[in-house]
C-alpha atoms as a PDB file:
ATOM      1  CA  UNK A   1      46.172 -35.071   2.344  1.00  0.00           C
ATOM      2  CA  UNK A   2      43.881 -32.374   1.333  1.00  0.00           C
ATOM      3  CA  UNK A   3      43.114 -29.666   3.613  1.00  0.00           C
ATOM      4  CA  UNK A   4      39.999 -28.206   3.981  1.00  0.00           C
ATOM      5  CA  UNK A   5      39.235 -23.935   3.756  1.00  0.00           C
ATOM      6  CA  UNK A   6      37.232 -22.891   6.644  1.00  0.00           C
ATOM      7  CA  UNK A   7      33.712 -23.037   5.171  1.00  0.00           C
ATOM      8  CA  UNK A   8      33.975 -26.472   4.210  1.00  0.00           C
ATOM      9  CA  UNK A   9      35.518 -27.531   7.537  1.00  0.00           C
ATOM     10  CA  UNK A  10      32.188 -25.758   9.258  1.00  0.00           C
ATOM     11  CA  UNK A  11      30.476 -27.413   6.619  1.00  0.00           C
ATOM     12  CA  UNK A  12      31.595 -31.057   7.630  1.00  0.00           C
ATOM     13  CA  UNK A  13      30.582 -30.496  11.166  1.00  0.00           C
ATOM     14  CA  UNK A  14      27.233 -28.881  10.719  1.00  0.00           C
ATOM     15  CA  UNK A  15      26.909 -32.460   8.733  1.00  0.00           C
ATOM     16  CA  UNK A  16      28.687 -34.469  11.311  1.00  0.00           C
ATOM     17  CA  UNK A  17      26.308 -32.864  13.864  1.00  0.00           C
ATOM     18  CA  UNK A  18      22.756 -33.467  11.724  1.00  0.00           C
ATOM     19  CA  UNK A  19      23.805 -36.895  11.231  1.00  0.00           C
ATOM     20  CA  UNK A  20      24.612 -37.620  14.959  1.00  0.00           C
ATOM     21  CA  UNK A  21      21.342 -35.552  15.932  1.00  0.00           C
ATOM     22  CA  UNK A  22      19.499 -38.258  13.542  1.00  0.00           C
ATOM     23  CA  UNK A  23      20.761 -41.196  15.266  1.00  0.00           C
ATOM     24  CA  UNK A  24      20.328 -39.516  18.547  1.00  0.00           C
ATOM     25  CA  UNK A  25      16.728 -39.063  17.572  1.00  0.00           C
ATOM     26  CA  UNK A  26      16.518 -42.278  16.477  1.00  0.00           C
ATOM     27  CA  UNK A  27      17.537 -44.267  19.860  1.00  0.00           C
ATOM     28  CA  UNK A  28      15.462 -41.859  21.536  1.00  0.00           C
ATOM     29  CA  UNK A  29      12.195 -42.882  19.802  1.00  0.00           C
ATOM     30  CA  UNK A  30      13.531 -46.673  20.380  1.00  0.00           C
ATOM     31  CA  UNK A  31      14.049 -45.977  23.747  1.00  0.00           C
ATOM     32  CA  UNK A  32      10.836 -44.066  23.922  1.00  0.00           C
ATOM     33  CA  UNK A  33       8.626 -46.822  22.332  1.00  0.00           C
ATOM     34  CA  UNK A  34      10.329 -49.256  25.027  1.00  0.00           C
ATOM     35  CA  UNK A  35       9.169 -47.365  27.826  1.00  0.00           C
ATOM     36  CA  UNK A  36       6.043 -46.742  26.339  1.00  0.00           C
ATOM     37  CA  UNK A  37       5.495 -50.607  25.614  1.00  0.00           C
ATOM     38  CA  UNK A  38       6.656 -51.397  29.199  1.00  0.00           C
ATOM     39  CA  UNK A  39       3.820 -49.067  30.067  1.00  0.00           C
ATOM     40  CA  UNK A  40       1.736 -50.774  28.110  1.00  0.00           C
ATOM     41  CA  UNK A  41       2.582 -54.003  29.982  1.00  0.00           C
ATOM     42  CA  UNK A  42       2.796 -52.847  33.146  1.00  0.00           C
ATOM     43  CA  UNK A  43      -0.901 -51.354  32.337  1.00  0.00           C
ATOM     44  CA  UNK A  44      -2.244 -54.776  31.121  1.00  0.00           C
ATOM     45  CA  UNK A  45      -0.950 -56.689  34.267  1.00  0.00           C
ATOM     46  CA  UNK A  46      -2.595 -54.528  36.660  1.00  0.00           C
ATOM     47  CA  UNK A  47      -5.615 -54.530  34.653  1.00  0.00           C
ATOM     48  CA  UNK A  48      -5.217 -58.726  34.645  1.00  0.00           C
ATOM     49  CA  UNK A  49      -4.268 -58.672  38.572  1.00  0.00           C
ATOM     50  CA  UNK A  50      -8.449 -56.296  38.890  1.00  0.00           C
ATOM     51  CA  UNK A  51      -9.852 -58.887  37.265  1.00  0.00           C
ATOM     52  CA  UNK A  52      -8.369 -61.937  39.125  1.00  0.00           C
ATOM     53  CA  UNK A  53      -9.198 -60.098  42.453  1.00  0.00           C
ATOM     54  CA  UNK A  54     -12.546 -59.344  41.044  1.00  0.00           C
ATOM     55  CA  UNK A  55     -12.921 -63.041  40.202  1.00  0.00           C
ATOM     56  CA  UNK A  56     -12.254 -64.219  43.632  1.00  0.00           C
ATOM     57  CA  UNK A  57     -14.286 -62.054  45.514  1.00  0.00           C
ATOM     58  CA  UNK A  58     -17.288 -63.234  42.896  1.00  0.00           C
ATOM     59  CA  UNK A  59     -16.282 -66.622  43.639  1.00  0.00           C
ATOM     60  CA  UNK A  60     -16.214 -65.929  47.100  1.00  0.00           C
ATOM     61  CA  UNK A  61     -19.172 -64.290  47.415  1.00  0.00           C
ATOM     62  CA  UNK A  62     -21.051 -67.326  45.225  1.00  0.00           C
ATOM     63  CA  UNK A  63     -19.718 -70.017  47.755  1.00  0.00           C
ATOM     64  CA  UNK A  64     -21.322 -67.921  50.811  1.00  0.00           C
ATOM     65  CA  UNK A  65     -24.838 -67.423  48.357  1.00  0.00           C
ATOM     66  CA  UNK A  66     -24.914 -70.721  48.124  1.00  0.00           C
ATOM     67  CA  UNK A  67     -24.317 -71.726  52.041  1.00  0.00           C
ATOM     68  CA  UNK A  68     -27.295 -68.798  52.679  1.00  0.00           C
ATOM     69  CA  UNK A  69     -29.438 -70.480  50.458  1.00  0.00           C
ATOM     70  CA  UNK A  70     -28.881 -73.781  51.499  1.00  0.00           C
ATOM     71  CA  UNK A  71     -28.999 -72.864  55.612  1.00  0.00           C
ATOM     72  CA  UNK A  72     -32.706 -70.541  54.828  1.00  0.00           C
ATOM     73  CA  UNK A  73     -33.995 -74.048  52.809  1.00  0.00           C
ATOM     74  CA  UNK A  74     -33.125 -76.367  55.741  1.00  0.00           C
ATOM     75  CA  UNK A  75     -34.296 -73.550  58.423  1.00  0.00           C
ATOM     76  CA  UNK A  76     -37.102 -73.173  56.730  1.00  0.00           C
ATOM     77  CA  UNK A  77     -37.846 -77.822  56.513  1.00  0.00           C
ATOM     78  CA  UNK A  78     -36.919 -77.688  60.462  1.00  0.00           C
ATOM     79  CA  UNK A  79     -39.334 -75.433  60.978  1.00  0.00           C
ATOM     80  CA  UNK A  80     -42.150 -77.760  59.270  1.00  0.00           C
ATOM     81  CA  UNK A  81     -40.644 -81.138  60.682  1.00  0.00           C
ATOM     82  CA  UNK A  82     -41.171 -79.547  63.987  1.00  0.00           C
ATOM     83  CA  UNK A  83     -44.402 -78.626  63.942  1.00  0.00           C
ATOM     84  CA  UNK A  84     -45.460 -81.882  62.911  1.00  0.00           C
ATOM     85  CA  UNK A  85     -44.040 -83.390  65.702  1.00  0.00           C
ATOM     86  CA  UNK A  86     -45.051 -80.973  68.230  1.00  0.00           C
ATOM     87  CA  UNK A  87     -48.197 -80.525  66.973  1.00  0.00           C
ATOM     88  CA  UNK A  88     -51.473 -81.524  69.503  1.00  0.00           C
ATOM     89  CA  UNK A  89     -54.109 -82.376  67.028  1.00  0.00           C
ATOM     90  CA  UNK A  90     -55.923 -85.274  67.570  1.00  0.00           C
ATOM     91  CA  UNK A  91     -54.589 -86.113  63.888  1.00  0.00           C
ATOM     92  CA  UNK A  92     -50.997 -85.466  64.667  1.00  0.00           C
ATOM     93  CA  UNK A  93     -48.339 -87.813  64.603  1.00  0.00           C
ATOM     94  CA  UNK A  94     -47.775 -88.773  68.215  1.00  0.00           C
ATOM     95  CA  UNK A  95     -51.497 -88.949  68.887  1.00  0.00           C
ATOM     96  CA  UNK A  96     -51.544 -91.731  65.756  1.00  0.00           C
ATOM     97  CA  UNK A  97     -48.707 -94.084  67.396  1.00  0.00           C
ATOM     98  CA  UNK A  98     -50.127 -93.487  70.890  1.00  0.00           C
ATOM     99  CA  UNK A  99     -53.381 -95.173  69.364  1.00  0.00           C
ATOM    100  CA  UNK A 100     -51.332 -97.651  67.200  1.00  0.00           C
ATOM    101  CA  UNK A 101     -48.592 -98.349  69.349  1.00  0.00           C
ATOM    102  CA  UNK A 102     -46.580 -97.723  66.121  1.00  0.00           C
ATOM    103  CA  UNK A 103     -43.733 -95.430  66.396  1.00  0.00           C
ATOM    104  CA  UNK A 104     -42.833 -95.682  62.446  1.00  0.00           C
ATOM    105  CA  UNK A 105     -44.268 -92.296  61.262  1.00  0.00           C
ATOM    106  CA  UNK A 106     -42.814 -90.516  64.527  1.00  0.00           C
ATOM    107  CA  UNK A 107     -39.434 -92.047  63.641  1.00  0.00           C
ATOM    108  CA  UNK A 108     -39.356 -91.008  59.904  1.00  0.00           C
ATOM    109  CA  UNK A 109     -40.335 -87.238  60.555  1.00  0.00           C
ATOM    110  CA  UNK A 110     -37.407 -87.539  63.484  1.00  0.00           C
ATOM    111  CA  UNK A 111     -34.585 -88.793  60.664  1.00  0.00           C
ATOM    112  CA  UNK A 112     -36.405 -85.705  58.411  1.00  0.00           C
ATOM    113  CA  UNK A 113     -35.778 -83.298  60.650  1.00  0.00           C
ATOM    114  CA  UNK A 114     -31.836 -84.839  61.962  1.00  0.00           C
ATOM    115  CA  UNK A 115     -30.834 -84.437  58.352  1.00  0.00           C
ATOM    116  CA  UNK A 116     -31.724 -80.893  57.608  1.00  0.00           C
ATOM    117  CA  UNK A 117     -30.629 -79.870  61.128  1.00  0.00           C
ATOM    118  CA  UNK A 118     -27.276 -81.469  60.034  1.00  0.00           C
ATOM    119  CA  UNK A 119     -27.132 -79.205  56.979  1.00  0.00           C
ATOM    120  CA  UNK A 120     -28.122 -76.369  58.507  1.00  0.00           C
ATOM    121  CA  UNK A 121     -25.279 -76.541  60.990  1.00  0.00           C
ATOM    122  CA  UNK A 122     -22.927 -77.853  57.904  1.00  0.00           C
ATOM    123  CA  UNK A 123     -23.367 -74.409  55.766  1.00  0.00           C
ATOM    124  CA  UNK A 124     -23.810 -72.330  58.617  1.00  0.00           C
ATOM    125  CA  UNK A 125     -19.636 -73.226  59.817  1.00  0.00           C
ATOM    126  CA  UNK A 126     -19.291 -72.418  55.671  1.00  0.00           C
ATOM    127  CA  UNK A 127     -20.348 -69.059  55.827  1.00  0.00           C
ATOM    128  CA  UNK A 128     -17.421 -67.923  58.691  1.00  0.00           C
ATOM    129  CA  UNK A 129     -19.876 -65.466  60.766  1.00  0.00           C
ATOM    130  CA  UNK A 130     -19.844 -64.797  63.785  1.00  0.00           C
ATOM    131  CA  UNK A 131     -23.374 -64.426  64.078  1.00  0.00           C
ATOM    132  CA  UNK A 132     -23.913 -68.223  62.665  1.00  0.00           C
ATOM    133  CA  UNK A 133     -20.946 -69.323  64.666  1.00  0.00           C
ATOM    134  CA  UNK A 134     -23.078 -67.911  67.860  1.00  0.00           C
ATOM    135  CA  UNK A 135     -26.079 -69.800  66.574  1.00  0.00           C
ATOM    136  CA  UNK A 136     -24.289 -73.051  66.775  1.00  0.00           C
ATOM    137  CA  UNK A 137     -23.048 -72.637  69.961  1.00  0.00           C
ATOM    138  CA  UNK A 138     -26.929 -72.123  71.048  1.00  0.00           C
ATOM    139  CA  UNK A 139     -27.763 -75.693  68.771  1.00  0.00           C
ATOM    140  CA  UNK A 140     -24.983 -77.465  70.776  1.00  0.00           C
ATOM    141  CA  UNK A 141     -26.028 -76.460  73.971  1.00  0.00           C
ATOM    142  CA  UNK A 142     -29.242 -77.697  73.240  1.00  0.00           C
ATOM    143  CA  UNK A 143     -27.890 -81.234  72.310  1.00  0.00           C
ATOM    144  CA  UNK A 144     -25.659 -81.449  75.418  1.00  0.00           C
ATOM    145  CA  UNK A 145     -28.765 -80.737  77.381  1.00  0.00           C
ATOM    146  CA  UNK A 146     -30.292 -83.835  76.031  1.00  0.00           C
ATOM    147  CA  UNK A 147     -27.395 -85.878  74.710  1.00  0.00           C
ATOM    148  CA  UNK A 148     -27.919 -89.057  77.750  1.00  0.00           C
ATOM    149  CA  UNK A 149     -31.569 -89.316  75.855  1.00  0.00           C
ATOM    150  CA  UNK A 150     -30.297 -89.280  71.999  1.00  0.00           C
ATOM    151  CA  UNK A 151     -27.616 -91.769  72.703  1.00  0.00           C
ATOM    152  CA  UNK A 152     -30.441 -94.157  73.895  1.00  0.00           C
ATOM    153  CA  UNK A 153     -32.034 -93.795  70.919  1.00  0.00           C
ATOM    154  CA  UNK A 154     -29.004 -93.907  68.819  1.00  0.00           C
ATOM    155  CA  UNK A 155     -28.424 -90.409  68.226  1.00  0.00           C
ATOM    156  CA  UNK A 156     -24.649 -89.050  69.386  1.00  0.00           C
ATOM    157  CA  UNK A 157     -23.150 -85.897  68.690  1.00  0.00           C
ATOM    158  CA  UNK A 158     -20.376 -85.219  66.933  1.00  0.00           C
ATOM    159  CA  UNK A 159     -17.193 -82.989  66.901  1.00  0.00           C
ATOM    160  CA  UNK A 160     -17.858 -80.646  64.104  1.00  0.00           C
ATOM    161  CA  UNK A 161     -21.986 -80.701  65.272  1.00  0.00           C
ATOM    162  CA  UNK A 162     -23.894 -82.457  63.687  1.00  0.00           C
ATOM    163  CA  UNK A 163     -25.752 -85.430  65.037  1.00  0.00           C
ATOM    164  CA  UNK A 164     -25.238 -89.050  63.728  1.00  0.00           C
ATOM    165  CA  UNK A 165     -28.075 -91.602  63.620  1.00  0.00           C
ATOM    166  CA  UNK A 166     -27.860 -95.336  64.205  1.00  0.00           C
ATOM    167  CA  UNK A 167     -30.943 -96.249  62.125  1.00  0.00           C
ATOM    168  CA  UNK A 168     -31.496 -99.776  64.175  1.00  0.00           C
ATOM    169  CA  UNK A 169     -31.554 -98.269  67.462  1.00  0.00           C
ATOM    170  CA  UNK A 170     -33.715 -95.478  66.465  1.00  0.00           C
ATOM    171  CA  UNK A 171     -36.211 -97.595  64.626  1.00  0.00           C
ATOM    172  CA  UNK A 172     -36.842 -99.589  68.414  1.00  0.00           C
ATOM    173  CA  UNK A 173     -36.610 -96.769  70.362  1.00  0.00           C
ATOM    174  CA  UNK A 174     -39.641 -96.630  72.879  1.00  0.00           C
ATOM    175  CA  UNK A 175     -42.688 -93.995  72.042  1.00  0.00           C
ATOM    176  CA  UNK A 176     -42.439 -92.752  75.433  1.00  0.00           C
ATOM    177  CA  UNK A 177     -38.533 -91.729  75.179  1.00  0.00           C
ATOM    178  CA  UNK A 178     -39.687 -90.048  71.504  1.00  0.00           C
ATOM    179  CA  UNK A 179     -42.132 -87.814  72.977  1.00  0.00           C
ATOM    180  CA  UNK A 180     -40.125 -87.030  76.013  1.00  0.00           C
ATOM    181  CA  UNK A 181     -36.865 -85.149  73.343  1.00  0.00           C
ATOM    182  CA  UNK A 182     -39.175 -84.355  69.973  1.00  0.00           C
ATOM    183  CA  UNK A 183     -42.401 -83.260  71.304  1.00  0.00           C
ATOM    184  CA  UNK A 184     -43.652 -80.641  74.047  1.00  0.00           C
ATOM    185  CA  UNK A 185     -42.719 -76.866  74.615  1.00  0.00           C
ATOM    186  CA  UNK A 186     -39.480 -77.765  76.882  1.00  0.00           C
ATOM    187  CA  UNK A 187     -38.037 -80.367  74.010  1.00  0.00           C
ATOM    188  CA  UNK A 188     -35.430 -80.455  72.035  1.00  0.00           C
ATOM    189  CA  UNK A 189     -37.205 -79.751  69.012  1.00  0.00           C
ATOM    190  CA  UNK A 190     -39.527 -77.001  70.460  1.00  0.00           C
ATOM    191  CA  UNK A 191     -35.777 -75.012  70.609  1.00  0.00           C
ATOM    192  CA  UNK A 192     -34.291 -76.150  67.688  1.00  0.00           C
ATOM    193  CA  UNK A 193     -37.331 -74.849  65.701  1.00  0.00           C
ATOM    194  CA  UNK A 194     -37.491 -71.324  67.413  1.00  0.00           C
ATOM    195  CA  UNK A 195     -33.519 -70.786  66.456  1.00  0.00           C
ATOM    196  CA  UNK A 196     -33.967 -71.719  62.735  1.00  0.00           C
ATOM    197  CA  UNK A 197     -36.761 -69.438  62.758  1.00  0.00           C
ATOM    198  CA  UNK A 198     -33.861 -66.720  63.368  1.00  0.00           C
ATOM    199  CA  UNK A 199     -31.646 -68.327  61.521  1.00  0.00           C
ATOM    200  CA  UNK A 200     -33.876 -68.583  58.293  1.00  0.00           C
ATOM    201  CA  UNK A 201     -34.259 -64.854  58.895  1.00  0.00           C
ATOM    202  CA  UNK A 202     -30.509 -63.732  59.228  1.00  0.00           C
ATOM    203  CA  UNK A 203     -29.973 -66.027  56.298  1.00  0.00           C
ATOM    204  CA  UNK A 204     -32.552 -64.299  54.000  1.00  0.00           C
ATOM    205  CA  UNK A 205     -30.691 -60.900  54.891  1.00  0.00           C
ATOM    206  CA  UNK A 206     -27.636 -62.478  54.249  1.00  0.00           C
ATOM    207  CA  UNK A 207     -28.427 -63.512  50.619  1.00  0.00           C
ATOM    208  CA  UNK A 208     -29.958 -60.069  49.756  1.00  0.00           C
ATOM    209  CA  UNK A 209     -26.478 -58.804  50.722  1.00  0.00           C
ATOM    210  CA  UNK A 210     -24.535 -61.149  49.226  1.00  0.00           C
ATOM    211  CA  UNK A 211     -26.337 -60.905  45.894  1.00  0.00           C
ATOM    212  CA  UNK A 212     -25.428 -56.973  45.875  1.00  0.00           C
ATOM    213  CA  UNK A 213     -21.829 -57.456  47.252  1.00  0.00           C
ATOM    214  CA  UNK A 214     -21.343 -60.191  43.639  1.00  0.00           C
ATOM    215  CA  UNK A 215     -23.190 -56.917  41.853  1.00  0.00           C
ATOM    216  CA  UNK A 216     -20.674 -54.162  42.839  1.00  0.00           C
ATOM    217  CA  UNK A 217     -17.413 -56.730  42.069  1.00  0.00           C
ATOM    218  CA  UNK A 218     -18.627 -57.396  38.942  1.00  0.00           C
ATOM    219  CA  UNK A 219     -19.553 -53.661  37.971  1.00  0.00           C
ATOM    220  CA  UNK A 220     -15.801 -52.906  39.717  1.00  0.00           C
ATOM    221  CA  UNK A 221     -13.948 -55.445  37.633  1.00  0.00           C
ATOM    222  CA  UNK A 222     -15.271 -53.724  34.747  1.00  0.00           C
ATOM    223  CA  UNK A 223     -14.226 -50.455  35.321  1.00  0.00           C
END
């Protein structure tokens, strides 16, 4: 066995040691790109996690534009069903069938003004606000104040509402009960129409604010 002087004995170490240094340097920078790629990842999920929240708010935010839009479109029909029926031109609808004795075109603007009233109230539960949810507590009240008199003519209320017509009673129900629920300034549609005027209002402000709320999550998603 050959034995080494001094010098070469430091020699082999200072060696030894760059070699080791190497290969320490070397799992370093594998350890290093690791983290750095975990970074990376850890970056790209959050980034992926922003954009699904941002997603859901837009979503969310669409579902409640569309409700608005839909509640301000039947507030808005209400509003024009009821004037035709409460109207007191000599032209107007109830003076025709009081002439006629035909209830037909009363009858048709009623069913008109039922079905947007039931949309109304349908988006307005959509929209979860308080304020709405107030306004259909206000609607209700309105039907139970007059619910004996729609169930004779076939109208009834229902749980989540909304009112449900029987076409065959309502078609043969008497002028006289008509006028006495859909026309004059105590009836049920002279109060209906005054609340969608408010509701058509709040529902315009509402899509004004929903329209900037989509803006800033999309411009936040972004960023």
């Amino acid at each position: 066995m050959r034995v080494l002087g001094a010098k070469e004995y430091l020699r082999s170490l200072s060696s030894r040691h760059r070699s080791g240094g190497n290969i320490q340097l070397k799992q370093t920078q594998r350890l290093l790109s690791g983290r750095s790629g975990s970074t990376i990842k850890s970056n790209g999920m959050a980034g992926d996690l922003s954009s699904l929240k941002g997603i859901g708010r837009r979503n969310d935010s669409n579902h409640k534009q569309a409700a608005y839009s839909a509640i301000q479109s039947s507030a808005k029909s209400i509003q024009l069903y009821g004037e035709k029926l409460l109207s007191e031109e000599s032209a107007s609808l109830f003076s025709r069938a009081e002439a006629t004795g035909q209830t037909k075109e009363v009858v048709t603007q009623v069913k008109a003004f039922v079905k947007e009233y039931n949309n109304m109230v349908k988006n307005m539960k959509k929209t979860d606000d308080s304020v709405n949810t107030y306004f259909a507590k206000e609607l209700h009240s309105y039907i139970k104040e007059q619910e004996p008199k729609l169930k004779e003519m076939g109208i009834t209320l229902q749980a989540d509402g909304t009112l449900q017509m029987k076409e065959s009673v309502l078609d043969k129900a008497e002028l006289s009960s008509l006028k006495d629920v859909f026309h004059g300034k105590n009836s049920f549609v002279k109060k209906v129409m005054e609340k969608a005027l408010f509701i058509e209002k709040k529902a315009s402000t509402d899509i004004a604010n929903s329209a900037s709320f989509a803006y800033r999550s999309t411009y936040q998603s972004m960023i």
